[in-house]
N, C-alpha and C. Protein backbone atom coordinates (compact mmCIF):
# COMPACT_ATOMS: atom_id res chain seq x y z
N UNK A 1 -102.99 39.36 -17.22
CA UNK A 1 -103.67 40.55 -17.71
C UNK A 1 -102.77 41.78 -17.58
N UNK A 2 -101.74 42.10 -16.30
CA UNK A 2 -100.88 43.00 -16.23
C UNK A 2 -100.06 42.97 -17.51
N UNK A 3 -99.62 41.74 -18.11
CA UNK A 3 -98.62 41.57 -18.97
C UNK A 3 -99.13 42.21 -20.50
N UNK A 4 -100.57 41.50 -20.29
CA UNK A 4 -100.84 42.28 -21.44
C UNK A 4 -101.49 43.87 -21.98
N UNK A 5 -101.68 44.55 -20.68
CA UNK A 5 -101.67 45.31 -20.78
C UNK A 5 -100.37 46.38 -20.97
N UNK A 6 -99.04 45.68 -20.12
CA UNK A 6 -97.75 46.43 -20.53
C UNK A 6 -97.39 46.66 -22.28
N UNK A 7 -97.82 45.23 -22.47
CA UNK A 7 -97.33 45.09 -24.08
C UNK A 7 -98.19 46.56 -24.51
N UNK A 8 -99.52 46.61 -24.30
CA UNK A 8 -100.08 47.80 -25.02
C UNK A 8 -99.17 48.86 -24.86
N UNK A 9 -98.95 49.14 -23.76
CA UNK A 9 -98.10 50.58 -23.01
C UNK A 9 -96.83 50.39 -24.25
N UNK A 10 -96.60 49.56 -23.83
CA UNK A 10 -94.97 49.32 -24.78
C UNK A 10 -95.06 49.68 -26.49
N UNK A 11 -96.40 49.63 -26.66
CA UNK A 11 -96.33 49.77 -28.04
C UNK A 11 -96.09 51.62 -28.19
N UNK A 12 -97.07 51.83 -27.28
CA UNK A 12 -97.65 53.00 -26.85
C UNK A 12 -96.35 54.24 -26.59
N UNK A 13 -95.18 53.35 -26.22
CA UNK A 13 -93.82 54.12 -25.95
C UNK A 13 -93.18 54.34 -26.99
N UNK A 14 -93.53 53.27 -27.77
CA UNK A 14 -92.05 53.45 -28.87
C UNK A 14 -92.73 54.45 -29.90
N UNK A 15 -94.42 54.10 -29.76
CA UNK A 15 -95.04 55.63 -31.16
C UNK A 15 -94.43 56.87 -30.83
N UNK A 16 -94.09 56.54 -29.14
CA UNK A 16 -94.17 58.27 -28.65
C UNK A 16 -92.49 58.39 -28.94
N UNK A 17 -91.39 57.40 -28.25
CA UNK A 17 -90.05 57.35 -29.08
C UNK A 17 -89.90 58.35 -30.63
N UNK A 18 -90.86 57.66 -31.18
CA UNK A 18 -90.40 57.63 -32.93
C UNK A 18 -91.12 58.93 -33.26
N UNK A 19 -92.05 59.47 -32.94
CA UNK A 19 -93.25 60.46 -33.33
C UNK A 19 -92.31 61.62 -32.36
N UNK A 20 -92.88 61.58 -31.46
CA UNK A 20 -92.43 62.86 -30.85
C UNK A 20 -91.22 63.22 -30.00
N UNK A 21 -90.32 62.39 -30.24
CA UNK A 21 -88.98 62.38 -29.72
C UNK A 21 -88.32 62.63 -30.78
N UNK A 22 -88.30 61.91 -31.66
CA UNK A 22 -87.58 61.88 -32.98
C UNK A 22 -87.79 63.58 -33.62
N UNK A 23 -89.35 63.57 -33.81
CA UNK A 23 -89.74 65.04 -34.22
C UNK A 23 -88.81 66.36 -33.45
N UNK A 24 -89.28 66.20 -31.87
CA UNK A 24 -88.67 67.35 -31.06
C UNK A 24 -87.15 67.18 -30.91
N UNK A 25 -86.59 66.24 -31.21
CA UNK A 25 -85.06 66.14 -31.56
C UNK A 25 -84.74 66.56 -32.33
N UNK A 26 -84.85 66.30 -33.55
CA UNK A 26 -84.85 66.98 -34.77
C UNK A 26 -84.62 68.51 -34.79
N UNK A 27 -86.04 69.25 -34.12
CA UNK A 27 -86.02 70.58 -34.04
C UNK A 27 -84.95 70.86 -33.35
N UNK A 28 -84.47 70.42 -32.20
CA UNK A 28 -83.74 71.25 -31.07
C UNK A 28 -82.27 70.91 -32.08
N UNK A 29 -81.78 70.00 -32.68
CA UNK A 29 -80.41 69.95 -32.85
C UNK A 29 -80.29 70.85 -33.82
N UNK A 30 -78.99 71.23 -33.70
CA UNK A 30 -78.40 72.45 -34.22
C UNK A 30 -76.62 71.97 -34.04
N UNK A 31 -76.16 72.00 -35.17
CA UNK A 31 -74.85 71.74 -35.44
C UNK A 31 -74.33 73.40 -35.24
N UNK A 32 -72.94 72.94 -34.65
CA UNK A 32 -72.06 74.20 -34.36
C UNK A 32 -71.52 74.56 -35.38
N UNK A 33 -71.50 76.51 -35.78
CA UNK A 33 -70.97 76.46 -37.34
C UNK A 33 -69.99 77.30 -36.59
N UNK A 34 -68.75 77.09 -37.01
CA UNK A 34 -67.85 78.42 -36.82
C UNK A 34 -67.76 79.31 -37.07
N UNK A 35 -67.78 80.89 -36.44
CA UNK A 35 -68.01 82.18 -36.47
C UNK A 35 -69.14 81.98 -37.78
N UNK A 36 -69.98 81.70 -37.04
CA UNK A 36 -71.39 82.02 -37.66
C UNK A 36 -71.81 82.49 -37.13
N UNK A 37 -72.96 83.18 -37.67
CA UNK A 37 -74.37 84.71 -37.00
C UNK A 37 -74.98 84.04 -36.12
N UNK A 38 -75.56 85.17 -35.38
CA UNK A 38 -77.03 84.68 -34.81
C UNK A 38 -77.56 83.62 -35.53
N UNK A 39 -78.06 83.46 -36.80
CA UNK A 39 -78.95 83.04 -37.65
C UNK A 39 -78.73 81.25 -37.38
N UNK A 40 -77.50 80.92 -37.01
CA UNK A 40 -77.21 79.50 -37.02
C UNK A 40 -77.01 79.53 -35.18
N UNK A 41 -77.71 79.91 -34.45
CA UNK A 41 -77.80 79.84 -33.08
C UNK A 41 -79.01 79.12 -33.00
N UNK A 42 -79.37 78.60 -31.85
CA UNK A 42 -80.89 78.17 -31.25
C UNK A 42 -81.71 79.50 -31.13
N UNK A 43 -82.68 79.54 -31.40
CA UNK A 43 -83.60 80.53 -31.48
C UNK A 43 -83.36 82.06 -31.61
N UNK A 44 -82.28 81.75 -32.58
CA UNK A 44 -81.93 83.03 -33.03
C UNK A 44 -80.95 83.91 -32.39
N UNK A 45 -80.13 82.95 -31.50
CA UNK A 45 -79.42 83.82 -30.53
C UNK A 45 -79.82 84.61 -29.73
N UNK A 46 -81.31 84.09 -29.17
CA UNK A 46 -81.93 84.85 -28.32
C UNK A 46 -82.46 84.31 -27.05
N UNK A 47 -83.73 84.30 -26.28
CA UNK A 47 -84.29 83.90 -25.04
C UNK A 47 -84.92 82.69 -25.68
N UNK A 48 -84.62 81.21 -25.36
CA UNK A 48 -85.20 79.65 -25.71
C UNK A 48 -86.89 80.26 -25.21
N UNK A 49 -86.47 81.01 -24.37
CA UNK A 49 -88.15 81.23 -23.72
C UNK A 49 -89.51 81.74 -24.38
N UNK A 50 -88.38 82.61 -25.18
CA UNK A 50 -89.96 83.35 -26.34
C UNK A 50 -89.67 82.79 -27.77
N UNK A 51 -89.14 81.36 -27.56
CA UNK A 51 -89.03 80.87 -29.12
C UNK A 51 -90.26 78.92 -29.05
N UNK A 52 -91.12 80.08 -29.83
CA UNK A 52 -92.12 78.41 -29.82
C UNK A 52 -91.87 77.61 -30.19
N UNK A 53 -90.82 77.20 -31.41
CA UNK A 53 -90.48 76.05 -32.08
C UNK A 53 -89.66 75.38 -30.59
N UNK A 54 -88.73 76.13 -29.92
CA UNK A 54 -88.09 75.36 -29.16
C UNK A 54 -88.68 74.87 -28.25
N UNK A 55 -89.79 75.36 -27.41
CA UNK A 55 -90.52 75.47 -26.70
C UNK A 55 -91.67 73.89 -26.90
N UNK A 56 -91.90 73.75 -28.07
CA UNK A 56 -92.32 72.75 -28.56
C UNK A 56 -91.60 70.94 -28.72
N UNK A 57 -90.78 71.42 -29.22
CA UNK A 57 -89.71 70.44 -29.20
C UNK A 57 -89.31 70.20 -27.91
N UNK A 58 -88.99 70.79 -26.93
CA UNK A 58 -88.67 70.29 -25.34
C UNK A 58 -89.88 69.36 -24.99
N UNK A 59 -91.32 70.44 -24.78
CA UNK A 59 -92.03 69.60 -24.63
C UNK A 59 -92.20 68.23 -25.14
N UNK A 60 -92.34 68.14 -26.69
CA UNK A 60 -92.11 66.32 -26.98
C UNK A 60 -91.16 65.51 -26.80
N UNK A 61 -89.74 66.14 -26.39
CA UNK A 61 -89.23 65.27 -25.61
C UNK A 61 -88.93 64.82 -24.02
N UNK A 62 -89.32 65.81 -23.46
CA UNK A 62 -89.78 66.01 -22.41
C UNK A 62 -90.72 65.12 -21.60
N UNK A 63 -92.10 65.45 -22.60
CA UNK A 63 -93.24 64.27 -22.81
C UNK A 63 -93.03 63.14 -22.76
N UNK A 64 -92.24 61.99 -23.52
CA UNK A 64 -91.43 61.40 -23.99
C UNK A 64 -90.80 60.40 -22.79
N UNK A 65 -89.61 61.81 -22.25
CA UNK A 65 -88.94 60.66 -21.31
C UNK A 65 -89.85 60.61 -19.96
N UNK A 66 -90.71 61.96 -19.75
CA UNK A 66 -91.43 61.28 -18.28
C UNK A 66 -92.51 60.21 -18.67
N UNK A 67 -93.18 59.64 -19.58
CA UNK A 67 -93.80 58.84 -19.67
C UNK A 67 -92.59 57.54 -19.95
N UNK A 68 -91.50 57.47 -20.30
CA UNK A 68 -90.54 56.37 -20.49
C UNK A 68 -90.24 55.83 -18.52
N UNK A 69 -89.72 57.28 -17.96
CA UNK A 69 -89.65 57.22 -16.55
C UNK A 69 -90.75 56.92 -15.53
N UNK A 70 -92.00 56.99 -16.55
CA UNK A 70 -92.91 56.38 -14.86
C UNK A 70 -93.27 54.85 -15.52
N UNK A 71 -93.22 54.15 -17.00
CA UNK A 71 -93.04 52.89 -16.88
C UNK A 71 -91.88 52.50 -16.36
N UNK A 72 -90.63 52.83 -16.17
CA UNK A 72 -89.39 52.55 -15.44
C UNK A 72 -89.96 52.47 -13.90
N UNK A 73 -90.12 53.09 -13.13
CA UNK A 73 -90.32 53.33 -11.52
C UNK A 73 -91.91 53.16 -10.97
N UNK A 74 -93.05 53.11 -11.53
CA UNK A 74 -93.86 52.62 -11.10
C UNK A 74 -93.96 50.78 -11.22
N UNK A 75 -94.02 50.56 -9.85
CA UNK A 75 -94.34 49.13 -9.58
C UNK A 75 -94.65 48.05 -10.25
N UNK A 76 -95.90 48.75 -10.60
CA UNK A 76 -97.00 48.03 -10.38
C UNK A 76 -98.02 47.62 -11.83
N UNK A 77 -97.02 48.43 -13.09
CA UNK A 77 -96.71 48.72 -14.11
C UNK A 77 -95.46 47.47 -14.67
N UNK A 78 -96.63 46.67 -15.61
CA UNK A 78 -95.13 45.35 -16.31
C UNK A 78 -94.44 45.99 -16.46
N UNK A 79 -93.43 44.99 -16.28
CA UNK A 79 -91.75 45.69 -16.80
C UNK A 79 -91.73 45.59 -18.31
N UNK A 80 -92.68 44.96 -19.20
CA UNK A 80 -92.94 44.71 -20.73
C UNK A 80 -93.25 46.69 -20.81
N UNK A 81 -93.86 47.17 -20.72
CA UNK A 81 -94.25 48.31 -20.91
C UNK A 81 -92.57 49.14 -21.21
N UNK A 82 -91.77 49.16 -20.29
CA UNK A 82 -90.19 49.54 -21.17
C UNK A 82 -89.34 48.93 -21.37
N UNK A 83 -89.85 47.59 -21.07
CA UNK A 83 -88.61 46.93 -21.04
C UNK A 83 -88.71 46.54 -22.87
N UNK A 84 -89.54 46.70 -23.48
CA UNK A 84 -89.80 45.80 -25.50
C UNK A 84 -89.21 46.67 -25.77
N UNK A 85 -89.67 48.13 -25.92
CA UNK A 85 -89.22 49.25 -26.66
C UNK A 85 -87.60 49.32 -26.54
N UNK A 86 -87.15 48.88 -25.14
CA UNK A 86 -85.67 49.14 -24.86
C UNK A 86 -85.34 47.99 -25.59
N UNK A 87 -85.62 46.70 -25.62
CA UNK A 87 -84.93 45.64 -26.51
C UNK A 87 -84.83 45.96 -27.83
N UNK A 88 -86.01 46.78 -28.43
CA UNK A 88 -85.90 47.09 -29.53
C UNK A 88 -85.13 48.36 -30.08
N UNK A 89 -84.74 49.18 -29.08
CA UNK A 89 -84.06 50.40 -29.26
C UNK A 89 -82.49 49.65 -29.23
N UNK A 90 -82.05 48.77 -28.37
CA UNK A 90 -80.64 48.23 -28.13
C UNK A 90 -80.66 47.49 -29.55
N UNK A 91 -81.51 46.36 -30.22
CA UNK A 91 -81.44 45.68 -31.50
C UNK A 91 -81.09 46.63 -32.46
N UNK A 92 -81.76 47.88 -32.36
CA UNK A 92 -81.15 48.50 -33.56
C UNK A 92 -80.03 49.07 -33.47
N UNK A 93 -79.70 49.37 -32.59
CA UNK A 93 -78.07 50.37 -31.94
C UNK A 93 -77.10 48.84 -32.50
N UNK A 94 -77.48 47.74 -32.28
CA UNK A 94 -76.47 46.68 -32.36
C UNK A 94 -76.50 46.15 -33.94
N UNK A 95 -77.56 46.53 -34.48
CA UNK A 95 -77.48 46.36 -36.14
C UNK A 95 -76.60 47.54 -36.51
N UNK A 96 -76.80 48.50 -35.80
CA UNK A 96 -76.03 49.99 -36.41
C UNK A 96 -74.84 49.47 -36.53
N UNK A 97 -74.34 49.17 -35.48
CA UNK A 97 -72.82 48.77 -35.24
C UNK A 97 -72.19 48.12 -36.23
N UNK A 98 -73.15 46.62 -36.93
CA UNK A 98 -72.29 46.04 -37.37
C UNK A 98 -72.48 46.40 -38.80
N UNK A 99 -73.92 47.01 -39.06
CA UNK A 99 -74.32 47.65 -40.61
C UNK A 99 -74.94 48.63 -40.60
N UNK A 100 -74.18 50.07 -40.73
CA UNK A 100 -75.36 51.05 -40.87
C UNK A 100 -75.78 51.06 -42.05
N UNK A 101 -75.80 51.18 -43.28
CA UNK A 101 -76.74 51.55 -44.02
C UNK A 101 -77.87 50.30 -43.97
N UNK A 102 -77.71 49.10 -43.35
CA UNK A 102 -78.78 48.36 -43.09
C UNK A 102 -79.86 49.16 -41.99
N UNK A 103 -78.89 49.45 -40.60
CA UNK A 103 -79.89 49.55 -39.67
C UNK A 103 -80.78 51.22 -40.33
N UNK A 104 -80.05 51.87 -40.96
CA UNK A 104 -80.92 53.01 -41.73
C UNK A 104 -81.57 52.67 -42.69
N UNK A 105 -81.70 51.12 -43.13
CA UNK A 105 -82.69 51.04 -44.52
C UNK A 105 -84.10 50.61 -43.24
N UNK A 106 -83.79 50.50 -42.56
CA UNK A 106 -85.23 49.92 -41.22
C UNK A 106 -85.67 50.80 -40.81
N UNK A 107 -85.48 51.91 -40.94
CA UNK A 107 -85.80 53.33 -40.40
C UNK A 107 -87.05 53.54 -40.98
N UNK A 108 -88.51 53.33 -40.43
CA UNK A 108 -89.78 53.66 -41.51
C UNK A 108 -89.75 54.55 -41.81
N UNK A 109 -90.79 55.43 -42.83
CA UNK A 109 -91.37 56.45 -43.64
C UNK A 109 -90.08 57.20 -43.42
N UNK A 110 -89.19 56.91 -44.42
CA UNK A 110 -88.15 57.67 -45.30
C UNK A 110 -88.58 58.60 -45.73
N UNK A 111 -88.26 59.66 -45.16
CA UNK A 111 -87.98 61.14 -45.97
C UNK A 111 -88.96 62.30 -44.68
N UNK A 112 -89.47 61.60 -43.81
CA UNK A 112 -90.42 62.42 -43.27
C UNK A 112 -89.21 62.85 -41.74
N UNK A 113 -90.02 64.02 -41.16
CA UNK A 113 -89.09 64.41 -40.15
C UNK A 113 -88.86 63.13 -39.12
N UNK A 114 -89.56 62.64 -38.53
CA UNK A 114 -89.60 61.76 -37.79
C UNK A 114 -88.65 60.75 -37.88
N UNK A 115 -88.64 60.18 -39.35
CA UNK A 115 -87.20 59.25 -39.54
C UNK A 115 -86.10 59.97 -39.48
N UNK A 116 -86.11 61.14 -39.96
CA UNK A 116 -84.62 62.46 -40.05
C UNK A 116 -84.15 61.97 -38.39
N UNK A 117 -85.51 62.40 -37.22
CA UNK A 117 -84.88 62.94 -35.80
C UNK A 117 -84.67 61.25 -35.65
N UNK A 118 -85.03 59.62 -35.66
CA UNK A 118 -85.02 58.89 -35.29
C UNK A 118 -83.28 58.46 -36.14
N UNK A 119 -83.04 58.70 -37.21
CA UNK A 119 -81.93 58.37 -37.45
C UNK A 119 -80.70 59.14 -36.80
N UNK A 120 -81.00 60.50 -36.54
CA UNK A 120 -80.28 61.31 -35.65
C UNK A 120 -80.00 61.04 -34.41
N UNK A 121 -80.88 60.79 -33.58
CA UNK A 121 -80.70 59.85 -31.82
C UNK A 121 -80.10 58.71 -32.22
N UNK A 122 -80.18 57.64 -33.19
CA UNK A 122 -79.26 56.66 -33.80
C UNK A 122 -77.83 57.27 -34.09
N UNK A 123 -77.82 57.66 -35.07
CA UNK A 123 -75.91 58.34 -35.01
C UNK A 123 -75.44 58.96 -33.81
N UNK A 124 -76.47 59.58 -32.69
CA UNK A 124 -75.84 60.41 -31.53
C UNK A 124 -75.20 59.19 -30.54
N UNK A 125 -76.29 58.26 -30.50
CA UNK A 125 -76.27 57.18 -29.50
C UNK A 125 -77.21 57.13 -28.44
N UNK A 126 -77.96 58.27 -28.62
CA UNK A 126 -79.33 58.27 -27.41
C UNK A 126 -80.18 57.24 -27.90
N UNK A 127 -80.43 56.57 -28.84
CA UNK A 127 -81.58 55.45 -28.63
C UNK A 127 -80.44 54.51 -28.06
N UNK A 128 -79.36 53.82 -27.87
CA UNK A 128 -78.97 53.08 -27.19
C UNK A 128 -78.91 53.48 -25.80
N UNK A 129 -78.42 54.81 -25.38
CA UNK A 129 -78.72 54.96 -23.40
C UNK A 129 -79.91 54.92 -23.25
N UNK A 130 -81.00 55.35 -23.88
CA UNK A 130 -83.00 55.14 -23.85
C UNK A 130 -82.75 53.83 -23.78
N UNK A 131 -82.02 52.86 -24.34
CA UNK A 131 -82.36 51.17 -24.43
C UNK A 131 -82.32 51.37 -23.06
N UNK A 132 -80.76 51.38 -22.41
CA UNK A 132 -80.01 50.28 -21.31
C UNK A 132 -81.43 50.77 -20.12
N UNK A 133 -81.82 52.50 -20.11
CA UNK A 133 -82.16 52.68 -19.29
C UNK A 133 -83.72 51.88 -19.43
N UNK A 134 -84.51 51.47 -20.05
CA UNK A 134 -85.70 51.50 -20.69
C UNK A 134 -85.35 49.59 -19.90
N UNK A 135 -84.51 48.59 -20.11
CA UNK A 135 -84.35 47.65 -19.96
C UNK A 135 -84.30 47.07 -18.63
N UNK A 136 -84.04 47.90 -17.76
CA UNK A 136 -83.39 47.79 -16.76
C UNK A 136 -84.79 46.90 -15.63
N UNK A 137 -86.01 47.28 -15.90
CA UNK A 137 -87.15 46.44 -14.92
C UNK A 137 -87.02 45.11 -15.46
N UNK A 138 -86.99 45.31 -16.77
CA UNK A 138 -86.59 43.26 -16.69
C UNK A 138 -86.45 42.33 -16.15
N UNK A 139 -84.78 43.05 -15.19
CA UNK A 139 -84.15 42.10 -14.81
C UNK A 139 -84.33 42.66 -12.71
N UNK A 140 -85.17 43.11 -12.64
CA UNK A 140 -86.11 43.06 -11.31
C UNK A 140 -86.97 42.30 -10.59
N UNK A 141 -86.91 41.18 -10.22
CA UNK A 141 -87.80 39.62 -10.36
C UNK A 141 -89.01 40.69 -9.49
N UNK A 142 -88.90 41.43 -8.74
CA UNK A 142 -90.68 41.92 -7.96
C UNK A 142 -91.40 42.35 -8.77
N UNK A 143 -90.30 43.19 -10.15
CA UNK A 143 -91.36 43.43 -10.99
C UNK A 143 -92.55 42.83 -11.93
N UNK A 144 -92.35 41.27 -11.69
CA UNK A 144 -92.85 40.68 -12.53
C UNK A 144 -94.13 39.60 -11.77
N UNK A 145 -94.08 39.92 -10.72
CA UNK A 145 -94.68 39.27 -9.86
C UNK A 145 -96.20 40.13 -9.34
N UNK A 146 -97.15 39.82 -9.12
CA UNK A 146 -98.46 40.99 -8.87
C UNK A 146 -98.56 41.54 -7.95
N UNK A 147 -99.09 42.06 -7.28
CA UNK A 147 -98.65 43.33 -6.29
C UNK A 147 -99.86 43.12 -5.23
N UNK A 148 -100.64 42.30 -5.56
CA UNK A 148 -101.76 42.01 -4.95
C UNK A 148 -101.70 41.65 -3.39
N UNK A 149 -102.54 41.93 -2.47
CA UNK A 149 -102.33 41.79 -1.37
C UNK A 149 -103.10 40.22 -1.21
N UNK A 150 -102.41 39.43 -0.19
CA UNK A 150 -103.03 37.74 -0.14
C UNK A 150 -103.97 37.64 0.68
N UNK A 151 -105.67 36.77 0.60
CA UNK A 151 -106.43 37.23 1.58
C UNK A 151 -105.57 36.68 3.21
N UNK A 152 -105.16 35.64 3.31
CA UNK A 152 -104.67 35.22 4.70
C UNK A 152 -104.21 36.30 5.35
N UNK A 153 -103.39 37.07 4.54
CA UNK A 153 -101.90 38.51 5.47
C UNK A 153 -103.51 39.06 6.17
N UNK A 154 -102.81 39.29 7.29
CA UNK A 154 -104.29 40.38 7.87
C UNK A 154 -103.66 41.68 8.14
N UNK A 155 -104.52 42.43 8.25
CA UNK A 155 -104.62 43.91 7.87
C UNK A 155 -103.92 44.19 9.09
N UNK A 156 -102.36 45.03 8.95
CA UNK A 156 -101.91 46.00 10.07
C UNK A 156 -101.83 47.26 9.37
N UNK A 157 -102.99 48.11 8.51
CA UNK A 157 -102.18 49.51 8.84
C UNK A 157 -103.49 50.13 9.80
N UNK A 158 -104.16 49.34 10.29
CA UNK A 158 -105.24 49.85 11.46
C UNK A 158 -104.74 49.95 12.93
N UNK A 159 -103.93 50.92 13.50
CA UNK A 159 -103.46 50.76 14.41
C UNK A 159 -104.31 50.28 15.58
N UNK A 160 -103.83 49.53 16.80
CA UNK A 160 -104.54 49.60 18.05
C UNK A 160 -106.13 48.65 17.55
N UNK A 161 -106.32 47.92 16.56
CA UNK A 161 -107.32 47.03 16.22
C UNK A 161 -107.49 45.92 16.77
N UNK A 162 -108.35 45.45 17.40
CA UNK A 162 -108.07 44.21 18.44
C UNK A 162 -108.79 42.75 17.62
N UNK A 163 -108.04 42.15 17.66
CA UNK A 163 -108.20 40.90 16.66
C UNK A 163 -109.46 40.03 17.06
N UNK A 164 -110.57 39.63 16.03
CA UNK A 164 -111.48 38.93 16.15
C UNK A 164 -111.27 37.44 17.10
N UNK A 165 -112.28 36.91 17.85
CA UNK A 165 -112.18 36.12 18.01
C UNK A 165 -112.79 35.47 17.83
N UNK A 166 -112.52 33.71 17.84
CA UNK A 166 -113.50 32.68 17.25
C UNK A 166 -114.25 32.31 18.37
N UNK A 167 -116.03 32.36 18.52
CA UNK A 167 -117.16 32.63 19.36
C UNK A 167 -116.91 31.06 20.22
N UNK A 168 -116.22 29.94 19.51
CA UNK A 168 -115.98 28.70 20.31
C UNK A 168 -114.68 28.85 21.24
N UNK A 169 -113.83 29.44 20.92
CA UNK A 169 -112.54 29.54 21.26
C UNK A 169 -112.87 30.05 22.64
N UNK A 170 -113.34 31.24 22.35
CA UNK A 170 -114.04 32.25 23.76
C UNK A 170 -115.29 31.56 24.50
N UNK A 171 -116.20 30.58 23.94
CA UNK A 171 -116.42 30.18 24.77
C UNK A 171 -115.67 28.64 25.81
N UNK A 172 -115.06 28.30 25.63
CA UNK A 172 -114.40 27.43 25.76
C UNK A 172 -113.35 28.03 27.11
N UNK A 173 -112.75 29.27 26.51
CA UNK A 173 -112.02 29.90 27.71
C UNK A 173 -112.51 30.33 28.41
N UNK A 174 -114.05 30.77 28.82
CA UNK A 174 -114.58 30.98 29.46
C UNK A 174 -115.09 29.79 30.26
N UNK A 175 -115.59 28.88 30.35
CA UNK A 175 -116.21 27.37 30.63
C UNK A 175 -114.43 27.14 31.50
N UNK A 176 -113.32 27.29 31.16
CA UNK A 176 -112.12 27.00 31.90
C UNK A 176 -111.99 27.94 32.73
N UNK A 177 -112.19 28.91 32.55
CA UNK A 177 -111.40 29.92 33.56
C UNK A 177 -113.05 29.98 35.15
N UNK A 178 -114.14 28.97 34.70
CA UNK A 178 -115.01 28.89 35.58
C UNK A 178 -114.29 27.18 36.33
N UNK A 179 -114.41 26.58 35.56
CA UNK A 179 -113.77 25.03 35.93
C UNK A 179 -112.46 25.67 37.40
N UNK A 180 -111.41 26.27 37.04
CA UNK A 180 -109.93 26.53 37.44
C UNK A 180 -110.53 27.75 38.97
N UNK A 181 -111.71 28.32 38.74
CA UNK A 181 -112.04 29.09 40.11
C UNK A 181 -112.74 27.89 41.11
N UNK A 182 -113.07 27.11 40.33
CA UNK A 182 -114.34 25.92 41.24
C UNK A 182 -113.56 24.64 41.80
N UNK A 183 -112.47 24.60 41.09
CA UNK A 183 -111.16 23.34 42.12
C UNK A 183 -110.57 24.45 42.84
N UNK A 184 -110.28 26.06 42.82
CA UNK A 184 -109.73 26.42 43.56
C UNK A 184 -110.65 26.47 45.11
N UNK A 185 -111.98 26.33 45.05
CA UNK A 185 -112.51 26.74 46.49
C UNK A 185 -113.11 25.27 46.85
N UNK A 186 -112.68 24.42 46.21
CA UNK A 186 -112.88 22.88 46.33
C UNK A 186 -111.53 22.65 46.93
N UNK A 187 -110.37 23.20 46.78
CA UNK A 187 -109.18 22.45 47.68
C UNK A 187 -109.58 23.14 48.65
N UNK A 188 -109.93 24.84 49.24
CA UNK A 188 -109.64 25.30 50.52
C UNK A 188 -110.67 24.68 51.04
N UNK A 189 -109.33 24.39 52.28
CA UNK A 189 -110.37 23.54 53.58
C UNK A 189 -110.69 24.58 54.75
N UNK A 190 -112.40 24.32 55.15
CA UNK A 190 -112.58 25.38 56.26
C UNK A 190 -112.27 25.63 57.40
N UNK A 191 -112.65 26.51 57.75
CA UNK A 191 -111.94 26.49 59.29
C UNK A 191 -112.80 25.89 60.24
N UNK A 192 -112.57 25.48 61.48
CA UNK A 192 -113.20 24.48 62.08
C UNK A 192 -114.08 25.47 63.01
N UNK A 193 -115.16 25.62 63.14
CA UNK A 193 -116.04 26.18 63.93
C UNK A 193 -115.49 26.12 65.55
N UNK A 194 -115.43 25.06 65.75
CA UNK A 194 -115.11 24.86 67.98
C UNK A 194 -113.84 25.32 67.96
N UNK A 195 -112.76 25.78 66.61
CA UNK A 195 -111.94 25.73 67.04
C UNK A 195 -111.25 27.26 66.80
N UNK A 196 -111.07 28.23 68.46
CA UNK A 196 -110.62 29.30 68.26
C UNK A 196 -109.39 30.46 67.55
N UNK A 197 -110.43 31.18 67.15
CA UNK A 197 -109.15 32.02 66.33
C UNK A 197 -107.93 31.96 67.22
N UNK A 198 -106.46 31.92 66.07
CA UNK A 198 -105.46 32.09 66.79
C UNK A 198 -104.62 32.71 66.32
N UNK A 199 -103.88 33.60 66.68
CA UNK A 199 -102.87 34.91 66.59
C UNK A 199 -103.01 35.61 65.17
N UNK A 200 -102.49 35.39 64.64
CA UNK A 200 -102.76 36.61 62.74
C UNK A 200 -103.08 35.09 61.61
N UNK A 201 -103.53 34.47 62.32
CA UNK A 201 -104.20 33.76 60.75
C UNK A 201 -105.19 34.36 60.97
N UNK A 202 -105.80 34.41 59.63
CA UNK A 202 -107.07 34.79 59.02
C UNK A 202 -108.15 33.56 58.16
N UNK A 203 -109.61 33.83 58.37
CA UNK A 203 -110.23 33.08 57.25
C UNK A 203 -109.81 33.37 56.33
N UNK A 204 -109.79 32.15 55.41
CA UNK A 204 -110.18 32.21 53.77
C UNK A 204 -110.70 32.97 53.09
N UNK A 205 -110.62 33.29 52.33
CA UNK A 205 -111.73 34.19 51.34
C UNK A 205 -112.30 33.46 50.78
């Protein structure tokens, strides 16, 4: 059931990959023009801070990689959840290689921003470092294993808890530790009445 719930997540990553990574990539890149104006700067050659478009675009990618980073580092979370999207981000970096205008004819809905910013992280090479990093729980064998606690392990984060006992066990040690007092006052032998105390012996107890 973990597994198949990662697959959902995983689907769930790559919409956010392609939609709003691709999108807020898009916005933020800006090619360097030589002795060009303000006008070909990021937000006008001014404060990123009072510019909403940019402001926007961080956020979706932003968005983006901390949801990529807590399927990476949470536990307890399949490693399917980044680890598909990264196989599928490395498959296409490795079609690029050997055919780009193939791995750009795979690029869905041609012409819209989203394919613009997704073919763009493709020519930069960021969907291949998103792969390696996205891949990497895969090959984590705890990750794939359930996290579940086993009923046998018994509970230590209760400090100073004194362990149950079984009502036969205890009685049983009790019935002995009466047996082991009753041969002890069965060996002591008494002292002889006619016969007078002498120097520092003492009775028995």
């Amino acid at each position: 059931m973990r597994h198949l719930i990662g697959i959902g997540l995983a689907i769930g990553l790559a919409a956010a990959v392609f939609f709003a990574a691709s999108w807020g990539y898009l916005r933020l890149l800006r090619v360097p023009v030589v002795n060009g104006g303000a006008s070909t700067l990021p937000g006008g050659g001014g404060s990123l801070l009072h510019s909403a478009s940019v402001l926007e675009a961080v956020a979706a990618v932003a968005g983006t990689a901390l949801l990529a980073g807590i399927f990476i580092a949470v536990r307890w979370i399949s490693p399917l959840a980044a680890g598909l999207p990264g196989l599928a981000l490395l498959a296409w970096t490795v079609v690029y290689g050997f055919n780009v205008g193939r791995a750009v004819h795979y690029i869905p809905l041609r012409g819209d921003a989203f394919s613009a910013g997704f073919e763009a992280m493709l020519f930069n090479g960021l969907l291949a470092a998103a792969g390696l990093a996205l891949v990497v729980p895969l090959f984590i064998p705890s990750r794939w294993r359930s996290q579940a606690r086993p009923l046998s392990v018994a509970r230590t984060d209760d400090e100073g808890a004194i362990p149950a006992l079984d009502p036969a066990t205890s009685l049983l040690g009790n019935v002995s530790s009466v047996s082991n007092v009753t041969s002890e006052w069965a060996e002591t032998a008494p002292y002889p009445a006619d016969e007078p105390h002498r120097g520092n012996e003492s009775y028995p107890d």
